[in-house]
PDB file of N, CA and C in Angstrom:
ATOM      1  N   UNK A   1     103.651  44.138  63.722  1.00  0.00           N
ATOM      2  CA  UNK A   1     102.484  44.749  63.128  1.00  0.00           C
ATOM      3  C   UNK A   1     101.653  43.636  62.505  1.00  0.00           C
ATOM      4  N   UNK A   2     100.203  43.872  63.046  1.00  0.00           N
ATOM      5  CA  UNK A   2     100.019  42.646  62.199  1.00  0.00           C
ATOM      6  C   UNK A   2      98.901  43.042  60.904  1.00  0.00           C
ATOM      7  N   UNK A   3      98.047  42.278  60.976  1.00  0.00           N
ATOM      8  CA  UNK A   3      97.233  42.380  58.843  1.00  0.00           C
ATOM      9  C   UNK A   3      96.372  43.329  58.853  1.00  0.00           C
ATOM     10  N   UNK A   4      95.787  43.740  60.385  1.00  0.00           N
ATOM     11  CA  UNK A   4      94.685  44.964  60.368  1.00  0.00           C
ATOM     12  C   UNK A   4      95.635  46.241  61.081  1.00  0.00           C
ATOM     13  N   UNK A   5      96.539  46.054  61.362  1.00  0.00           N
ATOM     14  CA  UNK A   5      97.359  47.407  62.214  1.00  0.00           C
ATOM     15  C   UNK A   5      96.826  48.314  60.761  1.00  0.00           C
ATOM     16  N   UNK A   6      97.384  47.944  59.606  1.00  0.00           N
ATOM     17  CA  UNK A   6      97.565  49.277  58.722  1.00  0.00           C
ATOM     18  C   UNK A   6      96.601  49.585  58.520  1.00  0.00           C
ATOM     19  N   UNK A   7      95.283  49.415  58.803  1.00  0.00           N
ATOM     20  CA  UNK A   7      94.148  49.780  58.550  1.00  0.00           C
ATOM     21  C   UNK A   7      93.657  50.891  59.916  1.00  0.00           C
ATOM     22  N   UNK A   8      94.432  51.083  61.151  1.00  0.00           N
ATOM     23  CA  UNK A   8      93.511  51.387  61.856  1.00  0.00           C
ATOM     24  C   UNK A   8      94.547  52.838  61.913  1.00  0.00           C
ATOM     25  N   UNK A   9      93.376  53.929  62.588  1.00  0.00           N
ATOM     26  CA  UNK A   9      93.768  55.162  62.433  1.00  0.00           C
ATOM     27  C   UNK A   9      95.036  55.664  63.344  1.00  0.00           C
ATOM     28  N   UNK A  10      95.639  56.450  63.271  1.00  0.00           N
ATOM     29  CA  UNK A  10      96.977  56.919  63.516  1.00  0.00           C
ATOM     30  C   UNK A  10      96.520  57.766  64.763  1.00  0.00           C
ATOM     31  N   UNK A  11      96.965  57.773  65.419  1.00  0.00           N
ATOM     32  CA  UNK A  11      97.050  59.204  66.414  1.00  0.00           C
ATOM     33  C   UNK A  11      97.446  60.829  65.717  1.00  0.00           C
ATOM     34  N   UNK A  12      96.551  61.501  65.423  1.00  0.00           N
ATOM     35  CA  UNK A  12      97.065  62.860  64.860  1.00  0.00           C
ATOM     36  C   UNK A  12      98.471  63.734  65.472  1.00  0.00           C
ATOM     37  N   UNK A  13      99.713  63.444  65.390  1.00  0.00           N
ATOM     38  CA  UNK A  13     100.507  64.209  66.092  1.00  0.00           C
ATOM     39  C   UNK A  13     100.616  65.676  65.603  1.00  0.00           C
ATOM     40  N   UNK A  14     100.641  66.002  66.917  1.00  0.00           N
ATOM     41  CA  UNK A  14     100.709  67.621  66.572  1.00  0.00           C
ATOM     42  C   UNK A  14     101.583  68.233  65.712  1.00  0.00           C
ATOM     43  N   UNK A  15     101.888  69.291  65.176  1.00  0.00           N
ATOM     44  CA  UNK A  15     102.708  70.052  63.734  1.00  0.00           C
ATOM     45  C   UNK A  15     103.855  70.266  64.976  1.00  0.00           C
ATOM     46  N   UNK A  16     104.984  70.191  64.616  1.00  0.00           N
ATOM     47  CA  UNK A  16     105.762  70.818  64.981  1.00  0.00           C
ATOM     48  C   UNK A  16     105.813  72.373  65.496  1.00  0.00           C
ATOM     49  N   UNK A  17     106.450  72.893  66.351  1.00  0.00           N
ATOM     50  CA  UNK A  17     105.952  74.387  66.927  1.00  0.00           C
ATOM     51  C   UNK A  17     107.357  74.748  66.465  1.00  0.00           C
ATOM     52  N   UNK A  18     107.148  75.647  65.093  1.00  0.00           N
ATOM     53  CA  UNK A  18     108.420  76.415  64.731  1.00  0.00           C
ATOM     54  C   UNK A  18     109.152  77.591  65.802  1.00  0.00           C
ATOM     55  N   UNK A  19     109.832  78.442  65.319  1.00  0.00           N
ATOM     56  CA  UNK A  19     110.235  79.494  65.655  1.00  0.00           C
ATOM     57  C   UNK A  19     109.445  80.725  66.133  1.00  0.00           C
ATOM     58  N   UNK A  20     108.276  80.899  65.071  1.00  0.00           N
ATOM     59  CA  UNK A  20     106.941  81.941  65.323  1.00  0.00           C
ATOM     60  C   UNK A  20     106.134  81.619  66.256  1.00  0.00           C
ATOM     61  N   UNK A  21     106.163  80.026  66.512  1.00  0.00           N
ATOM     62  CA  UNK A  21     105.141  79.733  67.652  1.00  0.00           C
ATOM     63  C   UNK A  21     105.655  80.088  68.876  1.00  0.00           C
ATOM     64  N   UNK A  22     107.183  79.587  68.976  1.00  0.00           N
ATOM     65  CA  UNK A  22     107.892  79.422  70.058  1.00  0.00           C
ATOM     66  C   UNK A  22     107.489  81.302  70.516  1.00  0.00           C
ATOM     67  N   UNK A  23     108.249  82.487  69.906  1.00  0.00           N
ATOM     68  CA  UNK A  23     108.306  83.734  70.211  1.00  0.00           C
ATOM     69  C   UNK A  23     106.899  84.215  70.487  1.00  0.00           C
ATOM     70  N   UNK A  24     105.868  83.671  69.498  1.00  0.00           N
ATOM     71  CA  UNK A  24     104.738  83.726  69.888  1.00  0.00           C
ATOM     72  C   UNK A  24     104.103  83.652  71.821  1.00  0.00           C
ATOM     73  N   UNK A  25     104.057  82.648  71.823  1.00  0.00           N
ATOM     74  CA  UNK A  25     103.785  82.177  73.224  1.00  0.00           C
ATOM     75  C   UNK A  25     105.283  82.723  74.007  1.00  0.00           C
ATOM     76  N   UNK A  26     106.069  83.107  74.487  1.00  0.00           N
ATOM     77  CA  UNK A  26     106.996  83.700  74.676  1.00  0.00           C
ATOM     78  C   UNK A  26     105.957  85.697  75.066  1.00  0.00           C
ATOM     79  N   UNK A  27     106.022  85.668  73.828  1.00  0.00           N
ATOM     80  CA  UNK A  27     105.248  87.323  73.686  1.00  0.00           C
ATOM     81  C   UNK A  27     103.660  87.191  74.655  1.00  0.00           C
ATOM     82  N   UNK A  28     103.029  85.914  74.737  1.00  0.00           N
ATOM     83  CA  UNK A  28     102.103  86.006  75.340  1.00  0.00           C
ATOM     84  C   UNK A  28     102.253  86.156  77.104  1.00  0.00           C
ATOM     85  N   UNK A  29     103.603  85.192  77.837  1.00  0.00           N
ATOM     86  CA  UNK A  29     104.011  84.742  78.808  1.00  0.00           C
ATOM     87  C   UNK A  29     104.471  86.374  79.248  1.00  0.00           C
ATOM     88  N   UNK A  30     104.723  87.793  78.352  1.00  0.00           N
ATOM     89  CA  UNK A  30     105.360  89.002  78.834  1.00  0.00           C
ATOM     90  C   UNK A  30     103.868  89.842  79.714  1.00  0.00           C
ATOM     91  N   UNK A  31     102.790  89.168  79.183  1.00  0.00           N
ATOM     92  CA  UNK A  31     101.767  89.928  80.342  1.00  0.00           C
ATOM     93  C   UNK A  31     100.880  88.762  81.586  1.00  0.00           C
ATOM     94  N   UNK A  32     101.897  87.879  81.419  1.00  0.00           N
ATOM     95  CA  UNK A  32     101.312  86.965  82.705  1.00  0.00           C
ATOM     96  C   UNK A  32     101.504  87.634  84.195  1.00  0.00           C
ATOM     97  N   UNK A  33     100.686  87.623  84.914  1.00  0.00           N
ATOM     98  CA  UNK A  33     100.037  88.393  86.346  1.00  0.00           C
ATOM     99  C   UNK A  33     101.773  88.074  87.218  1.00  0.00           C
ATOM    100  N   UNK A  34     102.322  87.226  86.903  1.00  0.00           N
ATOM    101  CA  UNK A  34     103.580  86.561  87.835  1.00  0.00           C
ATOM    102  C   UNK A  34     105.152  86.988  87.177  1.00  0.00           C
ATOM    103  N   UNK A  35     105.379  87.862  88.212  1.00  0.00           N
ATOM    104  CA  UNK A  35     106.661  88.503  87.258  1.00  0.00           C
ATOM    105  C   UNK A  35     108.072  87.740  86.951  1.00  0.00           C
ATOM    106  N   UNK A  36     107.896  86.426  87.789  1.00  0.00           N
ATOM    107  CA  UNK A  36     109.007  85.399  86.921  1.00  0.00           C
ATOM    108  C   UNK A  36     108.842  85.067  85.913  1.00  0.00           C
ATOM    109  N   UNK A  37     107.890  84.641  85.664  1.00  0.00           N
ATOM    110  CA  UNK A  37     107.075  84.609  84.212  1.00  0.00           C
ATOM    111  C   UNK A  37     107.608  85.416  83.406  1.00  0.00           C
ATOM    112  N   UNK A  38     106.779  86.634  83.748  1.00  0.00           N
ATOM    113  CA  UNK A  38     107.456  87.869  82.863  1.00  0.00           C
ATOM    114  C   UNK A  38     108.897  87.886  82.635  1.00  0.00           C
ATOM    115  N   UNK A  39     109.792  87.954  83.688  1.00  0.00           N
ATOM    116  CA  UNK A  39     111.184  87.703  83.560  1.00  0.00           C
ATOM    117  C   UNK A  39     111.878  86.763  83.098  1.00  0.00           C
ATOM    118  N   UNK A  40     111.416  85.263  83.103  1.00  0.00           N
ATOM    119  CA  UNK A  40     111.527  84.298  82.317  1.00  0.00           C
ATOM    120  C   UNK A  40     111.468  84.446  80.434  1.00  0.00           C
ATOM    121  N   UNK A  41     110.535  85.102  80.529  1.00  0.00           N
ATOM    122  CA  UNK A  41     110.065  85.246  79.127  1.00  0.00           C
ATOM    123  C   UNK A  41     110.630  86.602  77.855  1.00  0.00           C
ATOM    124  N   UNK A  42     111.171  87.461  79.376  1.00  0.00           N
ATOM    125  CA  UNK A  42     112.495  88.365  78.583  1.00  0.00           C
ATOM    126  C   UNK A  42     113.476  87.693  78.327  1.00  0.00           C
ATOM    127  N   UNK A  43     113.983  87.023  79.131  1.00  0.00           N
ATOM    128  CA  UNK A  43     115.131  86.335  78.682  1.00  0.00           C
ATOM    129  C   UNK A  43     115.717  85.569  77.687  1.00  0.00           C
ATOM    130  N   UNK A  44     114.675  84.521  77.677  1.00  0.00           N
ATOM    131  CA  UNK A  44     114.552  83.790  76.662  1.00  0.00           C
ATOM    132  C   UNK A  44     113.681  84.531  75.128  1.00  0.00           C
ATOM    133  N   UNK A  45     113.685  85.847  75.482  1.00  0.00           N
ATOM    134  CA  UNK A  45     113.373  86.624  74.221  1.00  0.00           C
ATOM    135  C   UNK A  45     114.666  86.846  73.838  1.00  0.00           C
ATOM    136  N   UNK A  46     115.301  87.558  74.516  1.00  0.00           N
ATOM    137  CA  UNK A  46     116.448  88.341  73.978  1.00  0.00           C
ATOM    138  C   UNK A  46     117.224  87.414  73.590  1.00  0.00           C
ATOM    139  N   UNK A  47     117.358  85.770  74.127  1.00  0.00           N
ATOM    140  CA  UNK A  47     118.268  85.436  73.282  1.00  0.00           C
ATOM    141  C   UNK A  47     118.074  84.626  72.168  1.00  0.00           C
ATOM    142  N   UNK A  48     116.992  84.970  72.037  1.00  0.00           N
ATOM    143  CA  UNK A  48     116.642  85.137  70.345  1.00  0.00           C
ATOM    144  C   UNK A  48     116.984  85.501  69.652  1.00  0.00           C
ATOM    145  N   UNK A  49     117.478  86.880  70.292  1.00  0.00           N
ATOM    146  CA  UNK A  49     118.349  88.455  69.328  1.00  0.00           C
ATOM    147  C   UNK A  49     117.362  88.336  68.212  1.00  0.00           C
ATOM    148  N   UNK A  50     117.704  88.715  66.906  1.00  0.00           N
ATOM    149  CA  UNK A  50     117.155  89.539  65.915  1.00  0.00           C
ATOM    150  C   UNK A  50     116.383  88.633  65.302  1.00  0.00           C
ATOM    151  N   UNK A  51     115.814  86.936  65.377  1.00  0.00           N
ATOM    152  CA  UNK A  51     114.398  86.518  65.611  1.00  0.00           C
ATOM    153  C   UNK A  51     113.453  86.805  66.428  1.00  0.00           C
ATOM    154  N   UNK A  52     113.775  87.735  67.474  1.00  0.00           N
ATOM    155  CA  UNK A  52     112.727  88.409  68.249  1.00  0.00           C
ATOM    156  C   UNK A  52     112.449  89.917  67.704  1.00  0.00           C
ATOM    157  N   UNK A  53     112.630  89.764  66.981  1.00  0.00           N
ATOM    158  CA  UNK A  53     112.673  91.417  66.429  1.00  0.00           C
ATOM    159  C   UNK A  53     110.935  91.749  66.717  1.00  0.00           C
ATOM    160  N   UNK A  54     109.911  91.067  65.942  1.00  0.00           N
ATOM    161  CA  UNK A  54     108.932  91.440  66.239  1.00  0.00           C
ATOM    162  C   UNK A  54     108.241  91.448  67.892  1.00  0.00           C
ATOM    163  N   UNK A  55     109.176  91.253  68.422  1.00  0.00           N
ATOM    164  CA  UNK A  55     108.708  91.491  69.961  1.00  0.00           C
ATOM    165  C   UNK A  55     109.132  92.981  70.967  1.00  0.00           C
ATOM    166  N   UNK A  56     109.429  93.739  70.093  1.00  0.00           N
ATOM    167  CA  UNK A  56     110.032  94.915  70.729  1.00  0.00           C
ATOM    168  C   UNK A  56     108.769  95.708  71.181  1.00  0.00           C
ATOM    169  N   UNK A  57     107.257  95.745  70.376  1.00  0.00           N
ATOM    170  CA  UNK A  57     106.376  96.551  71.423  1.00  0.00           C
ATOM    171  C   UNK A  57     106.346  95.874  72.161  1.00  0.00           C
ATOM    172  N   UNK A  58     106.036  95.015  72.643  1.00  0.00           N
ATOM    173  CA  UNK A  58     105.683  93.871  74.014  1.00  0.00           C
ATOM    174  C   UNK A  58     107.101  94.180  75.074  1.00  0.00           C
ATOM    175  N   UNK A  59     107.795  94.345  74.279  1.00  0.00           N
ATOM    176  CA  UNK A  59     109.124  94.629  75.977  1.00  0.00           C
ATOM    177  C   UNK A  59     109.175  95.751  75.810  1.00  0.00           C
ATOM    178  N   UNK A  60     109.127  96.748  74.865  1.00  0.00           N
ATOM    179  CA  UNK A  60     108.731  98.273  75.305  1.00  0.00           C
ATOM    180  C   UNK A  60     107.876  98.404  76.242  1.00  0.00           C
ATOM    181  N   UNK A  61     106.680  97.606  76.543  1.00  0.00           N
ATOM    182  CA  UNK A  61     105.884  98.102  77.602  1.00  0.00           C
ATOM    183  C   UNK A  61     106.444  97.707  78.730  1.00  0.00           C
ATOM    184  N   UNK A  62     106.863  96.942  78.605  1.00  0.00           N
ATOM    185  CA  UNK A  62     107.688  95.874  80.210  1.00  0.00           C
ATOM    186  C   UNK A  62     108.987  96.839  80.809  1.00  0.00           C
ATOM    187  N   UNK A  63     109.099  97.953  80.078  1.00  0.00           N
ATOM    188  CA  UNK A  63     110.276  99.108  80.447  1.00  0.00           C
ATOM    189  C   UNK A  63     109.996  99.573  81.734  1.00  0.00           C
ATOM    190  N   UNK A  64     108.617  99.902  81.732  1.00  0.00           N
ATOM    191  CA  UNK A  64     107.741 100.153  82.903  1.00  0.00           C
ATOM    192  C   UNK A  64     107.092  99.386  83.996  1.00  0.00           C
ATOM    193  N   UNK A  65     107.966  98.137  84.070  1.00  0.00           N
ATOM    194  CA  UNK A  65     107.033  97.313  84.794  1.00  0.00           C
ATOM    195  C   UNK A  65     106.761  97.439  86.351  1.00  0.00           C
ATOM    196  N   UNK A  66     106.374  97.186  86.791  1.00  0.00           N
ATOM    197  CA  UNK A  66     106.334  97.554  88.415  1.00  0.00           C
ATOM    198  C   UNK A  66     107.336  96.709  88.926  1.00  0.00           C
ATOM    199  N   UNK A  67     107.839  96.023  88.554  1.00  0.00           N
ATOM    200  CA  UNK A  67     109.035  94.587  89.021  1.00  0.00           C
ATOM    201  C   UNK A  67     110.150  95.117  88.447  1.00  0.00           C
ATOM    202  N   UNK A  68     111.344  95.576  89.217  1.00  0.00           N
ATOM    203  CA  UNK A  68     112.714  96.602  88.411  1.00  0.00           C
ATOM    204  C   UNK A  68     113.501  95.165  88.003  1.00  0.00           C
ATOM    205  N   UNK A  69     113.427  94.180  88.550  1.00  0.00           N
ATOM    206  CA  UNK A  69     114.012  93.064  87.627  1.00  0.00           C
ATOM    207  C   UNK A  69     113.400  92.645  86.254  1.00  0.00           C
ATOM    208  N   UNK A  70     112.381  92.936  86.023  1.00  0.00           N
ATOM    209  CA  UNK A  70     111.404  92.647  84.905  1.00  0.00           C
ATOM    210  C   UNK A  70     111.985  93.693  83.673  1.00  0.00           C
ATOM    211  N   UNK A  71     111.983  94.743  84.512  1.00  0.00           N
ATOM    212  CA  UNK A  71     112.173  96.159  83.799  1.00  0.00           C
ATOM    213  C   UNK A  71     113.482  96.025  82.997  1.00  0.00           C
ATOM    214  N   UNK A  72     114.451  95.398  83.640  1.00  0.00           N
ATOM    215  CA  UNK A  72     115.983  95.002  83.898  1.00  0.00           C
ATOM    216  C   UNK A  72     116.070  94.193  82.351  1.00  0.00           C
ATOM    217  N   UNK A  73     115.185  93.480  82.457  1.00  0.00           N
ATOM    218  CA  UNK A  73     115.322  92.279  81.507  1.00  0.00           C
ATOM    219  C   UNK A  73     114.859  92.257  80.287  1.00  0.00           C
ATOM    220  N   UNK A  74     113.619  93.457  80.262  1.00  0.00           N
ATOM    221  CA  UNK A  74     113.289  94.011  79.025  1.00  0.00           C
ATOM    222  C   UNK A  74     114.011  94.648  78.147  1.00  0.00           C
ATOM    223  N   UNK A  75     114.538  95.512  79.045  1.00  0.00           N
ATOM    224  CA  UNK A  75     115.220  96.923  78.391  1.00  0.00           C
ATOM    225  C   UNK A  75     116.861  95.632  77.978  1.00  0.00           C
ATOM    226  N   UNK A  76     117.321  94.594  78.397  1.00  0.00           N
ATOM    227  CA  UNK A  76     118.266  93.827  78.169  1.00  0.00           C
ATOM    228  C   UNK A  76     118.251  92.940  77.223  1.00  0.00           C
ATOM    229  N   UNK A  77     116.811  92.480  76.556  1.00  0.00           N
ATOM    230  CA  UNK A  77     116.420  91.746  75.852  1.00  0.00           C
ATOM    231  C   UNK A  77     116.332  92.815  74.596  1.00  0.00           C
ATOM    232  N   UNK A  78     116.021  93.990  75.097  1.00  0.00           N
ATOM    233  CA  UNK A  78     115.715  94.793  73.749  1.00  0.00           C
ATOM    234  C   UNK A  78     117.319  95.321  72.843  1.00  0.00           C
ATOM    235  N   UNK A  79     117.939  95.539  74.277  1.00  0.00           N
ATOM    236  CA  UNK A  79     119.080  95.515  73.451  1.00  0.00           C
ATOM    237  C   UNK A  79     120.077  94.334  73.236  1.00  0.00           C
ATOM    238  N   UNK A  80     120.056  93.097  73.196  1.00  0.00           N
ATOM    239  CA  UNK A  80     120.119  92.224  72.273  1.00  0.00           C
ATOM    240  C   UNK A  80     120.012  92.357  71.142  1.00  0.00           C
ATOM    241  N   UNK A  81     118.138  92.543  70.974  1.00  0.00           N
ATOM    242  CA  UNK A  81     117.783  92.286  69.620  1.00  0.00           C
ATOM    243  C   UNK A  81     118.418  93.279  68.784  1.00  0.00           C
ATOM    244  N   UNK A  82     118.463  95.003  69.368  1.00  0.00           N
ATOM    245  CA  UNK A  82     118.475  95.960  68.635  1.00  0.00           C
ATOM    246  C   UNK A  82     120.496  95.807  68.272  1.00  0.00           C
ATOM    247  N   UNK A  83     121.301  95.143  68.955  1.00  0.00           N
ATOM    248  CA  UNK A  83     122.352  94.875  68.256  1.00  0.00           C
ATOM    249  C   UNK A  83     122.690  93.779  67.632  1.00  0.00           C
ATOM    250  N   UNK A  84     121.693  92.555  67.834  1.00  0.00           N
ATOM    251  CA  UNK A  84     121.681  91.529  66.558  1.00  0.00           C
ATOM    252  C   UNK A  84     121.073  92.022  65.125  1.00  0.00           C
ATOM    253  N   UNK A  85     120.383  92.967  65.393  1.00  0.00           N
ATOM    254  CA  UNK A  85     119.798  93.669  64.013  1.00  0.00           C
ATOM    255  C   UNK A  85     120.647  94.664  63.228  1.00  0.00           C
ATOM    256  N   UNK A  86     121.256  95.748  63.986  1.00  0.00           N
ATOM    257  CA  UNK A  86     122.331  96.236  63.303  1.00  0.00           C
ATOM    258  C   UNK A  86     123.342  95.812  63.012  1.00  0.00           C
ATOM    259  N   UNK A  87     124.214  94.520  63.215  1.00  0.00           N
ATOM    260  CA  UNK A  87     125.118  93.400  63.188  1.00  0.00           C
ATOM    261  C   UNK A  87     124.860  92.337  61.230  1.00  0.00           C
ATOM    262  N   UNK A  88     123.963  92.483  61.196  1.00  0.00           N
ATOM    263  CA  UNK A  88     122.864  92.176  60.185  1.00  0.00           C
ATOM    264  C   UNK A  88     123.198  92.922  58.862  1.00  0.00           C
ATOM    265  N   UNK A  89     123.487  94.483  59.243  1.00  0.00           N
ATOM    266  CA  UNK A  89     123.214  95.606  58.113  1.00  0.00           C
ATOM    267  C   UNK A  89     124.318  95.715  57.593  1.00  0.00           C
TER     268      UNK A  89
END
């Protein structure tokens, strides 16, 4: 490093992407047009378990999906969460 390094500006690194971001974008990836996607994104919901809790309307709708593997993975993700939550009580 040399006598002007500390003077010159930093690269802004991005914030860390907690837990809310992660489920966040997760919850967004459940209405992408491509149903691996969608199915990708149950999965890795549910095993979230009961940090996905706030994602249960978003795979409630996916109960219905036109893709029965999608459907598969919702209704599988939901019950995850819904027995990591009573596990809890």
């Amino acid at each position: 490093m040399g006598l002007f390094d500390m003077f010159r500006k930093k690269e802004a690194t991005p914030a860390p992407a907690g837990p809310d971001a992660d489920l966040s974008a997760l919850v967004a990836k459940l209405k992408d047009s491509d149903p691996k996607v969608r199915l990708d994104a149950c999965v890795r919901i549910g095993a979230m378990k009961a940090r996905a809790a706030s994602a249960r309307p978003a795979l409630e709708e996916l109960i219905i999906d036109p893709d029965g593997d999608v459907c598969l993975a919702a209704a599988e993700a939901m019950s995850a969460i819904l027995r990591a939550i009573d596990t809890k009580r």
